[in-house]
N, C-alpha and C. Protein backbone atom coordinates (compact mmCIF):
# COMPACT_ATOMS: atom_id res chain seq x y z
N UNK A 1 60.34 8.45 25.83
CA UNK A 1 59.68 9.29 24.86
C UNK A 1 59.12 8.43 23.74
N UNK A 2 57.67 8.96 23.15
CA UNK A 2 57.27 7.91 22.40
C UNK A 2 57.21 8.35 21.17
N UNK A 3 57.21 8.17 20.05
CA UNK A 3 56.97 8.46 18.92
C UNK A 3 55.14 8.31 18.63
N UNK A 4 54.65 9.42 17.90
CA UNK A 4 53.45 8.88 17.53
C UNK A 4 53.69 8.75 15.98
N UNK A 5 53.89 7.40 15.33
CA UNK A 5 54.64 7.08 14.20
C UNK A 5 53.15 7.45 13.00
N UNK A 6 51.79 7.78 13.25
CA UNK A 6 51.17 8.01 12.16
C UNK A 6 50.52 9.65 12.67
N UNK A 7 51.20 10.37 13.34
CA UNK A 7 50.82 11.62 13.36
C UNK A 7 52.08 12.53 13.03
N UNK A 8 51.82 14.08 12.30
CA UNK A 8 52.88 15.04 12.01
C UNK A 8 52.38 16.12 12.73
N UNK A 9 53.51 16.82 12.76
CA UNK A 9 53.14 17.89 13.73
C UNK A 9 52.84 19.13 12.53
N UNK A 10 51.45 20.14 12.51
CA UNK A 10 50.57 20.39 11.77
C UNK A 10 51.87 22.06 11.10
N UNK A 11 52.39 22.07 9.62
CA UNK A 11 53.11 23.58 9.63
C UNK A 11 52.27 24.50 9.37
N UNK A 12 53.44 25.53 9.27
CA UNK A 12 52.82 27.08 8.93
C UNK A 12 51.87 26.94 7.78
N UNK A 13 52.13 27.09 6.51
CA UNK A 13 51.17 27.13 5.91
C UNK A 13 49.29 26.17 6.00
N UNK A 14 49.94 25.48 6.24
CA UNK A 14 48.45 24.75 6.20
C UNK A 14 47.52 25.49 7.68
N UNK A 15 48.42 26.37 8.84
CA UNK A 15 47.70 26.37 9.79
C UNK A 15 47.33 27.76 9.58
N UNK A 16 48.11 28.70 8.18
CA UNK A 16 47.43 29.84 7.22
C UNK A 16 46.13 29.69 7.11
N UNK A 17 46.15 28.28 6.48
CA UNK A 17 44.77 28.19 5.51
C UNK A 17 43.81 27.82 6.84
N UNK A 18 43.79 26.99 7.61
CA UNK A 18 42.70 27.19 8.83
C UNK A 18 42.67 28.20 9.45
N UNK A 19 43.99 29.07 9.55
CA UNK A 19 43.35 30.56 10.41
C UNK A 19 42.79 31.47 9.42
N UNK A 20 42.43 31.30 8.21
CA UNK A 20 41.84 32.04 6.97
C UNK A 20 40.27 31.78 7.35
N UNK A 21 40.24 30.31 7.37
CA UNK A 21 38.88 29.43 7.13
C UNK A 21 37.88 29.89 8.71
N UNK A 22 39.31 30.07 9.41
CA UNK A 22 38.19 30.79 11.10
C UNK A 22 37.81 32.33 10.56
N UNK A 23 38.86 33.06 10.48
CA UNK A 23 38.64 34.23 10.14
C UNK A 23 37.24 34.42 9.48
N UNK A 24 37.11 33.92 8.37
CA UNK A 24 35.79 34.01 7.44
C UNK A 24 34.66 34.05 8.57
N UNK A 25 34.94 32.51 8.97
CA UNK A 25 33.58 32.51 9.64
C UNK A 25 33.18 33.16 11.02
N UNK A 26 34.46 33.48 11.53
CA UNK A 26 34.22 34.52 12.50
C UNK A 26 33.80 36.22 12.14
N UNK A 27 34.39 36.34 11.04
CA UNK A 27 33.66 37.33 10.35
C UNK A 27 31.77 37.49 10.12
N UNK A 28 31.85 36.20 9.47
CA UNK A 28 30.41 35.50 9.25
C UNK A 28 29.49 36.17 10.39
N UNK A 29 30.32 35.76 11.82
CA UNK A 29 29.56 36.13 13.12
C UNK A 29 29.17 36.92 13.72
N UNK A 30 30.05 37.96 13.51
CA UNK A 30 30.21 39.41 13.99
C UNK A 30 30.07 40.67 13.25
N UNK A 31 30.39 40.49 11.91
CA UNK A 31 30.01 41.43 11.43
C UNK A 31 28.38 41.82 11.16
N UNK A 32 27.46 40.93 10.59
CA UNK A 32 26.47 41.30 10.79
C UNK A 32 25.34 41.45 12.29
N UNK A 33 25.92 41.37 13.22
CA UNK A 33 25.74 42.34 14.30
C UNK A 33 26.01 43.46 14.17
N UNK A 34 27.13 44.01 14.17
CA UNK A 34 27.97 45.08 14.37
C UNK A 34 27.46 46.20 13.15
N UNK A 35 27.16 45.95 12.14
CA UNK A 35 26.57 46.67 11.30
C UNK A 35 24.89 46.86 11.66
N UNK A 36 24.33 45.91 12.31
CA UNK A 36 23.45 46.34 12.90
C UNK A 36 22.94 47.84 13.84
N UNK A 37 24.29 47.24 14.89
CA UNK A 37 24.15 48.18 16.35
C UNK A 37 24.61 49.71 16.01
N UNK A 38 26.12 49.28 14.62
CA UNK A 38 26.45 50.51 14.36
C UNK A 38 26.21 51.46 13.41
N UNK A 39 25.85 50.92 12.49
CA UNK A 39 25.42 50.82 10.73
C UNK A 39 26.68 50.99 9.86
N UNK A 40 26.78 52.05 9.01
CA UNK A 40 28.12 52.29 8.28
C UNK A 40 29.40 53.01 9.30
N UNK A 41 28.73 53.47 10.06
CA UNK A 41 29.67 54.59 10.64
C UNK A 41 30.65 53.79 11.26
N UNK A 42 30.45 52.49 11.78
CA UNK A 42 31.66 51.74 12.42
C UNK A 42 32.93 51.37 11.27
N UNK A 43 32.55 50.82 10.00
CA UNK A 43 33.48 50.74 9.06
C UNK A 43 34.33 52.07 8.91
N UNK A 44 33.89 53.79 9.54
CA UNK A 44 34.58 54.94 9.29
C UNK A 44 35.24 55.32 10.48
N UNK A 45 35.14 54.74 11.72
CA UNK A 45 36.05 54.81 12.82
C UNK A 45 37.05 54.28 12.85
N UNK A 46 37.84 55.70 13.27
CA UNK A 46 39.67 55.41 13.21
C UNK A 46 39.96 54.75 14.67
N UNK A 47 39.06 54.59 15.31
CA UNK A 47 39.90 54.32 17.07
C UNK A 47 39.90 52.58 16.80
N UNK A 48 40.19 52.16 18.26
CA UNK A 48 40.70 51.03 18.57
C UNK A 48 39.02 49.80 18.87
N UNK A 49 38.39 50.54 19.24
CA UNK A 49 36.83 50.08 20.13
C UNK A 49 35.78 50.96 20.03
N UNK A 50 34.88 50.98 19.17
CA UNK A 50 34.22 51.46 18.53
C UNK A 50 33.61 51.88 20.07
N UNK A 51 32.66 50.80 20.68
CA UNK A 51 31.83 51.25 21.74
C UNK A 51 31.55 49.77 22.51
N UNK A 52 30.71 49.41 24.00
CA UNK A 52 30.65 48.32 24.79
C UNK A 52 30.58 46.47 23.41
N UNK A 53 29.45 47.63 22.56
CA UNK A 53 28.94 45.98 21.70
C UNK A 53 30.40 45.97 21.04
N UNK A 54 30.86 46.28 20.50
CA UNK A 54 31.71 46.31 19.50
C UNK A 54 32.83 45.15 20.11
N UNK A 55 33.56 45.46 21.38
CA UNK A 55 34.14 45.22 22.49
C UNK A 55 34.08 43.40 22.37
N UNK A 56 32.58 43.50 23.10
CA UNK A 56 31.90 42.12 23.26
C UNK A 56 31.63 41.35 21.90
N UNK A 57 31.13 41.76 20.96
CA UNK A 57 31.29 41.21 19.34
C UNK A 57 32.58 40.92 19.27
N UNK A 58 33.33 41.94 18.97
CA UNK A 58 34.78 41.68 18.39
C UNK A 58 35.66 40.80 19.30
N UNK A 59 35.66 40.75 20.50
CA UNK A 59 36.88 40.01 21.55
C UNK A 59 36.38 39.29 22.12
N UNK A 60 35.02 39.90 22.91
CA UNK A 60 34.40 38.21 23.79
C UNK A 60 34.23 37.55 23.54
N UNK A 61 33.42 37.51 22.33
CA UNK A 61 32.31 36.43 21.62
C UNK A 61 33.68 35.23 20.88
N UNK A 62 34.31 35.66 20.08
CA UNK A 62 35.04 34.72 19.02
C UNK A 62 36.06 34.24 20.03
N UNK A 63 36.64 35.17 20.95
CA UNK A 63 37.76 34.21 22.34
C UNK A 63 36.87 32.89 22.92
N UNK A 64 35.60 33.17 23.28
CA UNK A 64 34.69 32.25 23.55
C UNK A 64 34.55 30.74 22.95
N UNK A 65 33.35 31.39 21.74
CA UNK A 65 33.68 30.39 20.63
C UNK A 65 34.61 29.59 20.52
N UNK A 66 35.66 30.31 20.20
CA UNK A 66 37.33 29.44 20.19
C UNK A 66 37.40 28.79 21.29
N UNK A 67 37.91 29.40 22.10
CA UNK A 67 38.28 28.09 23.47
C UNK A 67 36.86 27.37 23.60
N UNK A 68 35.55 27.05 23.14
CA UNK A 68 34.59 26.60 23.57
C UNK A 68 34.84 25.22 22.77
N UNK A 69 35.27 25.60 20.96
CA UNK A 69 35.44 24.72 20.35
C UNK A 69 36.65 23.79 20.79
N UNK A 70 38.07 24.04 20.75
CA UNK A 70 38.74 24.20 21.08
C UNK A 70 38.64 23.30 22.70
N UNK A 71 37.72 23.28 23.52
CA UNK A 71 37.97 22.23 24.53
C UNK A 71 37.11 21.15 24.53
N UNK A 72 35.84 21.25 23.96
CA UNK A 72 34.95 20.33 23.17
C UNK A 72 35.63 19.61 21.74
N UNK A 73 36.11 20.30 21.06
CA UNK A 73 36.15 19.14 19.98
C UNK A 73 38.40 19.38 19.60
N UNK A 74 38.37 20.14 20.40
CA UNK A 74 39.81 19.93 20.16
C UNK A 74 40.96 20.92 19.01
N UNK A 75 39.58 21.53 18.30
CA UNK A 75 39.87 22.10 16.90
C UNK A 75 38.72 22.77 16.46
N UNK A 76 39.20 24.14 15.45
CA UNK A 76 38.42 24.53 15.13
C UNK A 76 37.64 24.54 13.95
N UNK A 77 36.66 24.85 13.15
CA UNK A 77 36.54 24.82 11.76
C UNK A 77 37.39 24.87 10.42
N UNK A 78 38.10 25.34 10.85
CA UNK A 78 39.99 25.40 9.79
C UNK A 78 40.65 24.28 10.21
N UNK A 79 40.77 24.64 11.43
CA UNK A 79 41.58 23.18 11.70
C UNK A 79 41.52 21.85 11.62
N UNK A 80 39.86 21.51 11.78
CA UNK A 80 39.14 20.46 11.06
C UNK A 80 39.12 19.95 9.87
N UNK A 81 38.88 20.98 8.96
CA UNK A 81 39.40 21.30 7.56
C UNK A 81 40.74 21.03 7.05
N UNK A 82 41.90 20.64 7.88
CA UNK A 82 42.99 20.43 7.59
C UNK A 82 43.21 18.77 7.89
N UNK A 83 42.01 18.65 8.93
CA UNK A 83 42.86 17.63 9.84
C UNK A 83 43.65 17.60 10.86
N UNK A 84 43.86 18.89 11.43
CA UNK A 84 44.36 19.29 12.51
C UNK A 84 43.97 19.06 13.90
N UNK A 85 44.31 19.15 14.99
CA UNK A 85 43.85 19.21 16.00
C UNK A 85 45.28 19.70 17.49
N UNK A 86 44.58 20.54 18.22
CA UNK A 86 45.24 21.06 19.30
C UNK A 86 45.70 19.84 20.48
N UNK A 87 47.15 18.82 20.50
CA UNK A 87 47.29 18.39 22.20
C UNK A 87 48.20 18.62 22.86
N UNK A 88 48.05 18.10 23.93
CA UNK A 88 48.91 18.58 24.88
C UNK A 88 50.28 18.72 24.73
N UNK A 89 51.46 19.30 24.63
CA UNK A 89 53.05 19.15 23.49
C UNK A 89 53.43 17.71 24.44
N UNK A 90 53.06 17.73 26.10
CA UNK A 90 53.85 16.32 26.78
C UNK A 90 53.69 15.43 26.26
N UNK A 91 52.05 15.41 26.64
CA UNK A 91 51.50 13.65 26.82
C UNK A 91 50.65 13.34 25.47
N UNK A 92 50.33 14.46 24.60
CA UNK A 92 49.56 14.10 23.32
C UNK A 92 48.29 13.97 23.67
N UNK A 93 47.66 14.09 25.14
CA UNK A 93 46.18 14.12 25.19
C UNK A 93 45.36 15.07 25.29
N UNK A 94 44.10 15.45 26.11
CA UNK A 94 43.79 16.59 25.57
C UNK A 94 44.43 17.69 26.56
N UNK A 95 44.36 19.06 25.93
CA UNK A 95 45.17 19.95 27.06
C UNK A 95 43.88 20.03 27.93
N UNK A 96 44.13 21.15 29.03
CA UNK A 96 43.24 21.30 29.77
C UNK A 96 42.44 22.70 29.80
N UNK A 97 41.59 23.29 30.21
CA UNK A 97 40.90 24.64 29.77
C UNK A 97 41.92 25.47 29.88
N UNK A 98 42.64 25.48 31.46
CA UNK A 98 44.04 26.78 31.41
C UNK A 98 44.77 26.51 30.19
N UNK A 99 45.37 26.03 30.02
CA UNK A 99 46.52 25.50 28.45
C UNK A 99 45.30 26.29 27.42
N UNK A 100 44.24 26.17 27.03
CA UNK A 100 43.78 26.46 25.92
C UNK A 100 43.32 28.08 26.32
N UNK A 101 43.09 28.18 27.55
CA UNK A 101 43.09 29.95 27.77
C UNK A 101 43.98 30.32 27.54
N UNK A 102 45.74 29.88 27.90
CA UNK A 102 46.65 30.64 27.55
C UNK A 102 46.81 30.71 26.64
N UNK A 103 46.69 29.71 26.13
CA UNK A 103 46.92 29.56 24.21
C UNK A 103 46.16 30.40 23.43
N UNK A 104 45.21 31.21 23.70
CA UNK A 104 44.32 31.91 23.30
C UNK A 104 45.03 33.26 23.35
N UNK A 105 45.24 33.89 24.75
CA UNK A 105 46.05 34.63 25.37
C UNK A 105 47.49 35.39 24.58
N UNK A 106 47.94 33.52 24.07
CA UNK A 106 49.09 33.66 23.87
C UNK A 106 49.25 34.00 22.32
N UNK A 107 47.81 34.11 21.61
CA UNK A 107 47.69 34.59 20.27
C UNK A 107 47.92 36.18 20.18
N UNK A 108 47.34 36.91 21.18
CA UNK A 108 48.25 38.38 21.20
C UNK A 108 49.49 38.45 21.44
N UNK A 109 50.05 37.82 22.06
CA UNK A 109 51.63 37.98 22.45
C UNK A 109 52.37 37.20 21.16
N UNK A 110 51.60 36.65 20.44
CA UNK A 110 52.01 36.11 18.88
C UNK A 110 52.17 37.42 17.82
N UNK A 111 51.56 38.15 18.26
CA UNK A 111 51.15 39.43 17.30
C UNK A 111 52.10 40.15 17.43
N UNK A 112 53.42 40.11 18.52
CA UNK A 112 54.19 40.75 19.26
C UNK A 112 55.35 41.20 17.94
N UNK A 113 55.95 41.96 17.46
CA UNK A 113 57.13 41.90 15.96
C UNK A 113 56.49 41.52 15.12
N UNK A 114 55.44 41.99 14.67
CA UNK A 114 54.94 41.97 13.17
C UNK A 114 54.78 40.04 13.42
N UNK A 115 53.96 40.13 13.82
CA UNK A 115 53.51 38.32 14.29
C UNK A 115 54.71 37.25 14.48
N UNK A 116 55.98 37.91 14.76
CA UNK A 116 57.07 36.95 14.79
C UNK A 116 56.40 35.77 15.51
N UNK A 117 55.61 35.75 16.29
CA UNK A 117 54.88 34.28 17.23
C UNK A 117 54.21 33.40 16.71
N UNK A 118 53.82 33.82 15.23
CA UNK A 118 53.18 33.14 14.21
C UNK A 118 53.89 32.39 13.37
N UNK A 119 55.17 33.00 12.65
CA UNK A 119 56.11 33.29 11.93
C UNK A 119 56.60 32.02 12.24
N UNK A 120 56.53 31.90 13.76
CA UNK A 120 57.84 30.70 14.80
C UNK A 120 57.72 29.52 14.37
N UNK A 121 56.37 29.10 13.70
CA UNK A 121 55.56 28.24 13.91
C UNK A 121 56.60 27.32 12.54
N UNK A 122 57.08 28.45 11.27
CA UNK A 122 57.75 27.88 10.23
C UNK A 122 58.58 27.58 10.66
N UNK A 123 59.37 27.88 11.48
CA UNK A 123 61.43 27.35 11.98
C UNK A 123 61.64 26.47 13.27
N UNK A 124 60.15 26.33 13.82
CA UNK A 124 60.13 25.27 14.59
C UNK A 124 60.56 24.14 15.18
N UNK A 125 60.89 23.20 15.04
CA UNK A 125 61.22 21.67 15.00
C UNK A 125 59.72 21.01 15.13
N UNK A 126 59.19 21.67 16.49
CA UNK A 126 58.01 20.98 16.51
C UNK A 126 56.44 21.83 15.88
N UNK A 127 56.61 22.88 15.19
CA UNK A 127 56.07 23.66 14.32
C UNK A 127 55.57 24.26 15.67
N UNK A 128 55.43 25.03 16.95
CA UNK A 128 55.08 25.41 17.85
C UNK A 128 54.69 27.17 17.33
N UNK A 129 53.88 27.99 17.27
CA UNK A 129 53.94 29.20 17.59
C UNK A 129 54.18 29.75 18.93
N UNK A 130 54.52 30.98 19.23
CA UNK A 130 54.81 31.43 20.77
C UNK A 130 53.31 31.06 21.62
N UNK A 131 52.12 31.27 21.11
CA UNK A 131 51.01 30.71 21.84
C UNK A 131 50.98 29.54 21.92
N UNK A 132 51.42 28.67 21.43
CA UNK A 132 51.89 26.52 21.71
C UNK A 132 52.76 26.65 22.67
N UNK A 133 54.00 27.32 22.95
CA UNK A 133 54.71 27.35 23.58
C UNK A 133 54.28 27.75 25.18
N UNK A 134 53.81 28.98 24.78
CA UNK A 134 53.16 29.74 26.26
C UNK A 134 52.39 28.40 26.83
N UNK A 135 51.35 27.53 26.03
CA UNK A 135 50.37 27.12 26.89
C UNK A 135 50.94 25.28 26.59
N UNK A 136 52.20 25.07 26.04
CA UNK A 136 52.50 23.88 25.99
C UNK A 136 51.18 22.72 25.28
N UNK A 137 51.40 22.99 24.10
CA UNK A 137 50.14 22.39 23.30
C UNK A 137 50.68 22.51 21.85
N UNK A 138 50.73 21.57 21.26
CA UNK A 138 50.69 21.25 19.36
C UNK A 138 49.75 21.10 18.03
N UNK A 139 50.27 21.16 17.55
CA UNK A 139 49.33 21.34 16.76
C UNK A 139 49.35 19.68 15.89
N UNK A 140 48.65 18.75 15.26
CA UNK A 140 48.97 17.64 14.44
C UNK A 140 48.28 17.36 13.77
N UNK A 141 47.98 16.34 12.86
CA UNK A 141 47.60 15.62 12.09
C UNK A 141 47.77 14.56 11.77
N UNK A 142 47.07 13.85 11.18
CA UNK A 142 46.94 12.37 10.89
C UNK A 142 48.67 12.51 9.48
N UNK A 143 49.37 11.44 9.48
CA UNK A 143 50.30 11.67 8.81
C UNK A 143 49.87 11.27 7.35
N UNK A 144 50.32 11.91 5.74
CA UNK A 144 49.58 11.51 5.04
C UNK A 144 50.91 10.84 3.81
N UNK A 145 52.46 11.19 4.06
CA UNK A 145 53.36 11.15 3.85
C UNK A 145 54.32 11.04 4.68
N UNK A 146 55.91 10.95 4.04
CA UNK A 146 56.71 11.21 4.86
C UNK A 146 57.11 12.73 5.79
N UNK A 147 57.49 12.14 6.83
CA UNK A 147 57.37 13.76 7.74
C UNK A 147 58.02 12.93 9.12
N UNK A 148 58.68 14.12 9.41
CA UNK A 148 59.04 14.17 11.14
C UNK A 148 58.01 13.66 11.99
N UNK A 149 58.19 12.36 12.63
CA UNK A 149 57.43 11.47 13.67
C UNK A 149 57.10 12.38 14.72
N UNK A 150 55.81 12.68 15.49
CA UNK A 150 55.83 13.59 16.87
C UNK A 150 55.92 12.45 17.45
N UNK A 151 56.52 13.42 18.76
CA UNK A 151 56.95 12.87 19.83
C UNK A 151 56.57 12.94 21.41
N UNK A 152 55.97 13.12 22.19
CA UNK A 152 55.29 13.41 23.76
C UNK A 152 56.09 12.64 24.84
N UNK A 153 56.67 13.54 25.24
CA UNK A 153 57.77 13.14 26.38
C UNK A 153 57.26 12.53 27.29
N UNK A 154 55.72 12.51 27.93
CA UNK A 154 55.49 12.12 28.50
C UNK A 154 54.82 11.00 28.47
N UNK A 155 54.51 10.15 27.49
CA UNK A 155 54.08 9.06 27.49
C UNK A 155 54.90 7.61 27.58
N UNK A 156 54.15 6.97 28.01
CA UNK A 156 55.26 5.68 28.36
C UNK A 156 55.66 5.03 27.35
N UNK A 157 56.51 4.19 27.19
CA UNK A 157 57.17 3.60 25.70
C UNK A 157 56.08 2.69 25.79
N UNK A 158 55.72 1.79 24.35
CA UNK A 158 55.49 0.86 24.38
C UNK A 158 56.12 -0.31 23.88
């Protein structure tokens, strides 16, 4: 097992402030469509799925985006913003598209107890939420202080 002695594994709060910084701009993306197709009346619907666009705006498009960024650059606009980046929890390299679909996946099943899957991410050891876990993937950063060394079981000593 190797230590990566200048990376930390990325916590809860700071991975707040990048899922804030996506939010915005996924907002940015979708909402002015959606006020388009729907006008005001979508902001006054009580259901779950307004109608087909709504569907495809709200869930296709930003799941997309995400895993698009996310297997191209590793990270997203928040997470960039932190210094963060998504690898593999073994080997520390990059995951692979399945790992980052589940991990995606595994952001609803995070939502599961009032986001206890989110929550996980604070009591961690390796700051993992239940979606890191599901798709075996971490979260890190460049180290900027003292902090818990990550570690990837699967890499060879040197």
């Amino acid at each position: 097992m190797k230590q990566e002695a200048d990376l930390e594994y990325t916590g809860f709060w700071l991975r707040v402030w990048a899922s804030l910084i996506d939010t915005v701009i996924l907002l940015l993306i979708t909402i002015p469509p959606l006020f388009a197709i729907y006008g005001r009346a979508y902001w006054d619907y009580e259901g779950f799925i307004y109608g087909p666009a709504d569907f495809v705006i709200s869930y296709v498009i930003p799941a997309i985006l995400v895993i698009v960024l996310w297997c191209k650059l590793g990270s997203t606009p928040g997470k960039m913003a932190i210094g963060a980046t998504i690898v593999d929890a073994r080997t520390g390299g990059k995951p692979t598209v399945t790992q980052f679909i589940i991990r995606y996946v595994g952001y609803y099943v995070s939502i599961i107890g009032l986001f206890l899957g989110y929550i996980w991410v604070g009591f961690d050891a390796r700051k993992q939420g239940w979606h890191d876990k599901l798709a075996g993937t971490v979260v890190v950063r460049r180290k900027p202080g003292a902090s818990t060394p990550v570690s990837f079981e699967g890499m060879p000593s040197t």
